[in-house]
C-alpha atoms as a PDB file:
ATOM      1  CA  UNK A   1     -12.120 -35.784  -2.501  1.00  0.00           C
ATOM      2  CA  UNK A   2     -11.789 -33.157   0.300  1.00  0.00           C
ATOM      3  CA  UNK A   3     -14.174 -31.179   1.878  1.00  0.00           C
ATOM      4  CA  UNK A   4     -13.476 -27.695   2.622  1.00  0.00           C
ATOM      5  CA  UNK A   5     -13.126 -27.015   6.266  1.00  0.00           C
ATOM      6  CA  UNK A   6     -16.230 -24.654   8.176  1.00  0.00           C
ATOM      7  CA  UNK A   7     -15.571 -21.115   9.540  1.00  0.00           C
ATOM      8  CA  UNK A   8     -15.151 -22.659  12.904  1.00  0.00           C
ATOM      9  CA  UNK A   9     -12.428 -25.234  11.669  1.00  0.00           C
ATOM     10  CA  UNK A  10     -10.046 -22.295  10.324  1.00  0.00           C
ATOM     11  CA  UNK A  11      -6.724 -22.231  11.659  1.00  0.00           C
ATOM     12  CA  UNK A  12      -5.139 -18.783  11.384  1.00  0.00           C
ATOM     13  CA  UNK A  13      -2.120 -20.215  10.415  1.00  0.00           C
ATOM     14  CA  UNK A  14      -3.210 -21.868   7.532  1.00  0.00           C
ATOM     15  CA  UNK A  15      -5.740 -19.245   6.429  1.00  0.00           C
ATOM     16  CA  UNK A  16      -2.920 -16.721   6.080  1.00  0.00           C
ATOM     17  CA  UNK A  17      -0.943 -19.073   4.237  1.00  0.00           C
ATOM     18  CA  UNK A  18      -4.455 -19.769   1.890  1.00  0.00           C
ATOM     19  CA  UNK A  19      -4.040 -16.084   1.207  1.00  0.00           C
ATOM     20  CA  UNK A  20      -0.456 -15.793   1.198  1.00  0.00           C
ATOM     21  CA  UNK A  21      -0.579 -18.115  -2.457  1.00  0.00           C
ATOM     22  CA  UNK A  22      -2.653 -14.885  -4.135  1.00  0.00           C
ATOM     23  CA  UNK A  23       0.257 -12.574  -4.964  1.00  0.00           C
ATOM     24  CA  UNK A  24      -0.519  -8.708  -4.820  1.00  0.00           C
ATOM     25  CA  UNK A  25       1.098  -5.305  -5.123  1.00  0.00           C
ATOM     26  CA  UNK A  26       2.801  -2.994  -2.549  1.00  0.00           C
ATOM     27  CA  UNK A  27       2.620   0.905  -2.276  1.00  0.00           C
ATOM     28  CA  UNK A  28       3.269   2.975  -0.172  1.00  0.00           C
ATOM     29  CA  UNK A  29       1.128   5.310   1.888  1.00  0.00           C
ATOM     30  CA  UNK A  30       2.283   8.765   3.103  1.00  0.00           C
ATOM     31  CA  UNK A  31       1.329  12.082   4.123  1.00  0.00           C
ATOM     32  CA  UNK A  32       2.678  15.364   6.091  1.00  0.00           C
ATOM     33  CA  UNK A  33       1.647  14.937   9.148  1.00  0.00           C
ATOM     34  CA  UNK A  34       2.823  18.332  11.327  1.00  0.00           C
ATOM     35  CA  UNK A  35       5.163  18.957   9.403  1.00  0.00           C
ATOM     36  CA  UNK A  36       6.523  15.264   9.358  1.00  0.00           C
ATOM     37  CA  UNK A  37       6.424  12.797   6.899  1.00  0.00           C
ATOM     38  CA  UNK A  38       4.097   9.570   8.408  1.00  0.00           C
ATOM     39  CA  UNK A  39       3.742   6.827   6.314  1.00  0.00           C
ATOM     40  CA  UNK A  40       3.464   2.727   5.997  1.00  0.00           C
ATOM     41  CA  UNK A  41       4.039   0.062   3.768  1.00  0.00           C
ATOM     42  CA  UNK A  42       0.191  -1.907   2.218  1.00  0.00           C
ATOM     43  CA  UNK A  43       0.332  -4.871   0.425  1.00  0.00           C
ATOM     44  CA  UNK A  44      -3.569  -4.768  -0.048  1.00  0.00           C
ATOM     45  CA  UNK A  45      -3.527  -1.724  -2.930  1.00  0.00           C
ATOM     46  CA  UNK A  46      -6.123  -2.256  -5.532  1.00  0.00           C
ATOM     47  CA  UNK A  47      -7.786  -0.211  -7.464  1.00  0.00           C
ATOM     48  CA  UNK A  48     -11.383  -0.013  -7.472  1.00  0.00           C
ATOM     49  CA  UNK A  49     -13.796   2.888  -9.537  1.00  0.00           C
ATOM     50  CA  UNK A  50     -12.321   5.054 -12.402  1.00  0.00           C
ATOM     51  CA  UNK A  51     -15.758   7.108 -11.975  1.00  0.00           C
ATOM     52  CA  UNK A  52     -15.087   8.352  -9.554  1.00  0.00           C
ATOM     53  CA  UNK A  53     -11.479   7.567  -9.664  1.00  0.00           C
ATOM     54  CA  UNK A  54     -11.098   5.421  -6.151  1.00  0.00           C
ATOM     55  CA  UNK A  55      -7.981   3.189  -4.976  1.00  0.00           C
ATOM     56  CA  UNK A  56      -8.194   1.221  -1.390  1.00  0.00           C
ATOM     57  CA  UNK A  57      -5.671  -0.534   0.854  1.00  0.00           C
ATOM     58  CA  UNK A  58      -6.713  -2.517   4.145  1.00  0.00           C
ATOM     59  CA  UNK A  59      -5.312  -1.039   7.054  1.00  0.00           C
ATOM     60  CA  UNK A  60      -5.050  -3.359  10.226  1.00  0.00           C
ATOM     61  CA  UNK A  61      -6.973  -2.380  13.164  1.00  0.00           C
ATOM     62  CA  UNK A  62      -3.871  -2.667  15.333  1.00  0.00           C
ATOM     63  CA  UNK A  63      -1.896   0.007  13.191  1.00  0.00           C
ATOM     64  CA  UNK A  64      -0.375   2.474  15.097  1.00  0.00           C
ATOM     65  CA  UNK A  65       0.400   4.560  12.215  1.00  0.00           C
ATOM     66  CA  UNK A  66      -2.732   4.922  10.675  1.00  0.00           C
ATOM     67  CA  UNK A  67      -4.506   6.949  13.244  1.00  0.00           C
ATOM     68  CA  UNK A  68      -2.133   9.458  13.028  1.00  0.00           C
ATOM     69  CA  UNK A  69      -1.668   9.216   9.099  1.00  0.00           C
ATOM     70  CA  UNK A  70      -5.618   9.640   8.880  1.00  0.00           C
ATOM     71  CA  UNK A  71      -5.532  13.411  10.309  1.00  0.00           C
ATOM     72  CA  UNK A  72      -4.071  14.303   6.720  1.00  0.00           C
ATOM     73  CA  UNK A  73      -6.275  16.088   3.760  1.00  0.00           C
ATOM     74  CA  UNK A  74      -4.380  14.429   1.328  1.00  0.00           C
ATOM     75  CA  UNK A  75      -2.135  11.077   0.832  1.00  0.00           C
ATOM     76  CA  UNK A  76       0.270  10.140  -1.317  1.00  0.00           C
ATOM     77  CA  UNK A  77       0.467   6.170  -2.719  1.00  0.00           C
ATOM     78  CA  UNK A  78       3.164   5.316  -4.344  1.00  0.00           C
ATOM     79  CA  UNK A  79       3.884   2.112  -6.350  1.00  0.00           C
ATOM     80  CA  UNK A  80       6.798   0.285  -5.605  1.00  0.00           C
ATOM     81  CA  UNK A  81       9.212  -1.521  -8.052  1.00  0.00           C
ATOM     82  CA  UNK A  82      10.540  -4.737  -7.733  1.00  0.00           C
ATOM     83  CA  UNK A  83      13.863  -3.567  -6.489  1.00  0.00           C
ATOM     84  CA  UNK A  84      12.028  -1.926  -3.403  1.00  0.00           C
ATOM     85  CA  UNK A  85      12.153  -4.916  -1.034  1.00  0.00           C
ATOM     86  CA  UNK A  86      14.087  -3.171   1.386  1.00  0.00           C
ATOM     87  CA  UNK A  87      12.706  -0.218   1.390  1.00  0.00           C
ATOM     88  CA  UNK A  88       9.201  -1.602   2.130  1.00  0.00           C
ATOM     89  CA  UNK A  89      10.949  -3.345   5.018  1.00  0.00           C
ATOM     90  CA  UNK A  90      11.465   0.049   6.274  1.00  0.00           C
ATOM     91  CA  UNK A  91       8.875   1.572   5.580  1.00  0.00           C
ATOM     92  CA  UNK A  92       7.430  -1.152   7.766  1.00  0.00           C
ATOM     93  CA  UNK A  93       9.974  -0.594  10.607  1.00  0.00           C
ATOM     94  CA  UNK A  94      10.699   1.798  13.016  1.00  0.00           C
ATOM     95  CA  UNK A  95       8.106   4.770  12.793  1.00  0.00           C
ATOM     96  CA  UNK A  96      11.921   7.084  13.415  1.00  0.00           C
ATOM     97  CA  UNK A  97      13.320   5.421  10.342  1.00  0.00           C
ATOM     98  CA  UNK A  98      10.529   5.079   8.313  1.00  0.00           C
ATOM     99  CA  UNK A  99      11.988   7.643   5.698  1.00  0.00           C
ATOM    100  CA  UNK A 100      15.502   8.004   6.641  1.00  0.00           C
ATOM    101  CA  UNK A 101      17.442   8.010   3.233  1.00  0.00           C
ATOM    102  CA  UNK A 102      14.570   7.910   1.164  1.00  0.00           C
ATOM    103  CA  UNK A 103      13.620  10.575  -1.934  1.00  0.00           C
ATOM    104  CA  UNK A 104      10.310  12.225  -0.979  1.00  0.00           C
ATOM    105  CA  UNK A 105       8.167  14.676  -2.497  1.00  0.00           C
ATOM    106  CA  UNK A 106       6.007  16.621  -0.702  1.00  0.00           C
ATOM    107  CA  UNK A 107       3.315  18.193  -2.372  1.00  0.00           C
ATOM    108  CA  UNK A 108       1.597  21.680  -1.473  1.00  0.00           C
ATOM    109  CA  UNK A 109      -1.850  19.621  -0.399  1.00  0.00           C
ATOM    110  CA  UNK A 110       0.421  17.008   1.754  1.00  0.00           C
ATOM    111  CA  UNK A 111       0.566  14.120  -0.001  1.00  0.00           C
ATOM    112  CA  UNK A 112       4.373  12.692   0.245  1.00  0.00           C
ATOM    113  CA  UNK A 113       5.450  10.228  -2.747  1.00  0.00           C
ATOM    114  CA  UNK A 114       8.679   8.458  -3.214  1.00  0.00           C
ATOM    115  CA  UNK A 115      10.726  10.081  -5.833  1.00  0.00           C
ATOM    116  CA  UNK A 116      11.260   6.587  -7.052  1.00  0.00           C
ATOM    117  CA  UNK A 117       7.755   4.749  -7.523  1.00  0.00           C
ATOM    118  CA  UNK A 118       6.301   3.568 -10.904  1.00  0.00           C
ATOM    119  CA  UNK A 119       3.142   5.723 -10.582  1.00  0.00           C
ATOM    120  CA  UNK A 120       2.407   8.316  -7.643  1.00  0.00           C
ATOM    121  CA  UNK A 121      -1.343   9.108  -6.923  1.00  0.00           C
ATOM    122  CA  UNK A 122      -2.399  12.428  -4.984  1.00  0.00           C
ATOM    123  CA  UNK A 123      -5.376  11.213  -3.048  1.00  0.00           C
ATOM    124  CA  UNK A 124      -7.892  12.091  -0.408  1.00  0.00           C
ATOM    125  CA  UNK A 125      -9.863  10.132   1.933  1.00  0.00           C
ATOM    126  CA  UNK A 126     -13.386   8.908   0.567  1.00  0.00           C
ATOM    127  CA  UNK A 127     -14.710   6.267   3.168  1.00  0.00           C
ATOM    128  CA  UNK A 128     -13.645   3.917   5.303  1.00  0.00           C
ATOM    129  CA  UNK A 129     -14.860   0.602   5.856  1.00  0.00           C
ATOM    130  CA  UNK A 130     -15.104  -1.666   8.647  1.00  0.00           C
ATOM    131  CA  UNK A 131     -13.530  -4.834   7.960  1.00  0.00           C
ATOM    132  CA  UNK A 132     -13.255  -7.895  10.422  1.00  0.00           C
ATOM    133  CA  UNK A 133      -9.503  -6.997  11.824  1.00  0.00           C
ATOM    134  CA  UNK A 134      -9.118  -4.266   9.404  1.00  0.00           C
ATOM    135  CA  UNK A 135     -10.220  -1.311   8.088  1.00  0.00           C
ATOM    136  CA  UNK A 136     -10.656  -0.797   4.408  1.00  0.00           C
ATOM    137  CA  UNK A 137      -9.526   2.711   3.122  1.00  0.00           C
ATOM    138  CA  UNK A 138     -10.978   3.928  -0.140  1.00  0.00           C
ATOM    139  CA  UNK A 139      -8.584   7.177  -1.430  1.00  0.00           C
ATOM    140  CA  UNK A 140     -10.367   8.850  -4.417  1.00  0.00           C
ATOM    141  CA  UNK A 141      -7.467   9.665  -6.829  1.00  0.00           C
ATOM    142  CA  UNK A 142      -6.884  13.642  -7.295  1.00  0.00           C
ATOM    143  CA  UNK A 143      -3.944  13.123  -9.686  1.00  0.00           C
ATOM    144  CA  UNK A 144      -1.462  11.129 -11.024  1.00  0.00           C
ATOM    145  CA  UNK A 145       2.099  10.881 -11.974  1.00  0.00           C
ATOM    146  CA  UNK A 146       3.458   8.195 -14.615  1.00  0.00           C
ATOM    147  CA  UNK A 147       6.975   8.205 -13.009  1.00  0.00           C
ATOM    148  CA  UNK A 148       8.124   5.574 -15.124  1.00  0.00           C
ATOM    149  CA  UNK A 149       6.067   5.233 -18.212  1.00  0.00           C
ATOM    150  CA  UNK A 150       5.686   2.752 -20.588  1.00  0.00           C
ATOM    151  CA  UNK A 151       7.057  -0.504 -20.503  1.00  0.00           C
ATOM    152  CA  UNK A 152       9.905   0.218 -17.885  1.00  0.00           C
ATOM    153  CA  UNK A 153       9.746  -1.479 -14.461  1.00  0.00           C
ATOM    154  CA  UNK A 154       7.798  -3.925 -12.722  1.00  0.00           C
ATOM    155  CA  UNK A 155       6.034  -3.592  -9.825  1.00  0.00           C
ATOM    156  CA  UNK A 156       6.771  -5.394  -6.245  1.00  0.00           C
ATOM    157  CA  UNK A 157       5.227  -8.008  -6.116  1.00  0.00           C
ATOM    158  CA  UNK A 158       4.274  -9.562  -2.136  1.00  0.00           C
ATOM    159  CA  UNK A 159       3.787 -13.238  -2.354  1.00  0.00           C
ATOM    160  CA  UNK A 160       3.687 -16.398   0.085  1.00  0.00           C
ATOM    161  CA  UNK A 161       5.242 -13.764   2.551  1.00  0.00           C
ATOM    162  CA  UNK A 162       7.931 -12.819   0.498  1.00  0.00           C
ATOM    163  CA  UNK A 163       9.183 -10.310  -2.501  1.00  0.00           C
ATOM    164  CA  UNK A 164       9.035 -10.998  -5.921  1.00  0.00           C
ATOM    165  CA  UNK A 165       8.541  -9.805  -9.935  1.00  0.00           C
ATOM    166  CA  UNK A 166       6.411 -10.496 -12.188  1.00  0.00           C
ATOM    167  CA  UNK A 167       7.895 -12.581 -15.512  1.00  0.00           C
ATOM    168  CA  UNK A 168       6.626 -10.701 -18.533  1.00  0.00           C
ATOM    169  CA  UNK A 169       6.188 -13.223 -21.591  1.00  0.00           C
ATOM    170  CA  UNK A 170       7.247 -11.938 -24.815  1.00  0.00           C
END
């Protein structure tokens, strides 16, 4: 049997691999920032309270998009489907490009949603919290919008540092 290796024997390499086999969600963050949409791509969405109603992604500390995204009242997060893959590529890309070609709406407190997410929360900033080599951002959900209810879609799904679905069993 193996042991588990110490703190000091982790390799980064193989710790982000480690977490890389835990497969998670990816939204989309976005706001009006001066009259510009500013926005990134989070593979670290979760939800977290429904009283009060709070959401969080992990923001790296090296971000250069956050600072500026952080000056905004309100956010929007957007869930992406699994056909997204290249669209969260650019939303991870060039800050210019970010949006170019994409359906956004911007709402009247500044929160900018894709037009073509699952579910689009209105949020606002509740806390962050230092975390190691990233910051962890709670949102507390101000509303929400089914865009595709039901059964139809599946989210995008981040996994061993690639896109995937999810295989619904009947």
């Amino acid at each position: 049997m193996s042991t588990l290796a110490t703190n000091q024997d982790l390799d980064p390499v193989a710790l982000r691999r480690a977490f890389g086999v835990f497969p998670t969600g990816v939204v989309a963050l976005a706001a009006d920032v001066d009259g510009e949409p500013v926005g990134l791509a989070a593979s670290s969405f979760t939800t977290v309270s429904l009283d009060p109603p709070l959401v969080s992604v992990s923001v790296a500390h090296t971000s250069k998009t956050w600072p500026d995204l952080r000056r905004a009242r309100h956010f929007g997060v957007t869930v992406l489907a699994d056909h997204h893959g290249s669209l969260c590529r650019q939303l991870s890309g060039p800050v210019a490009e970010r949006f170019a070609g994409i359906a956004l709406t911007v709402a009247d407190d500044g929160a900018v949603t894709l037009d073509e997410g699952l579910v689009r929360f209105s949020c606002s900033l509740y806390r962050e919290v230092e975390a190691g080599d990233h910051v962890i951002v709670l949102l507390k959900v101000e509303s929400v919008d089914n865009a595709e209810s039901g059964d139809e879609g599946h989210p995008l799904v981040f996994h061993r540092s690639g896109f995937g679905r999810l295989e619904r069993s009947a």
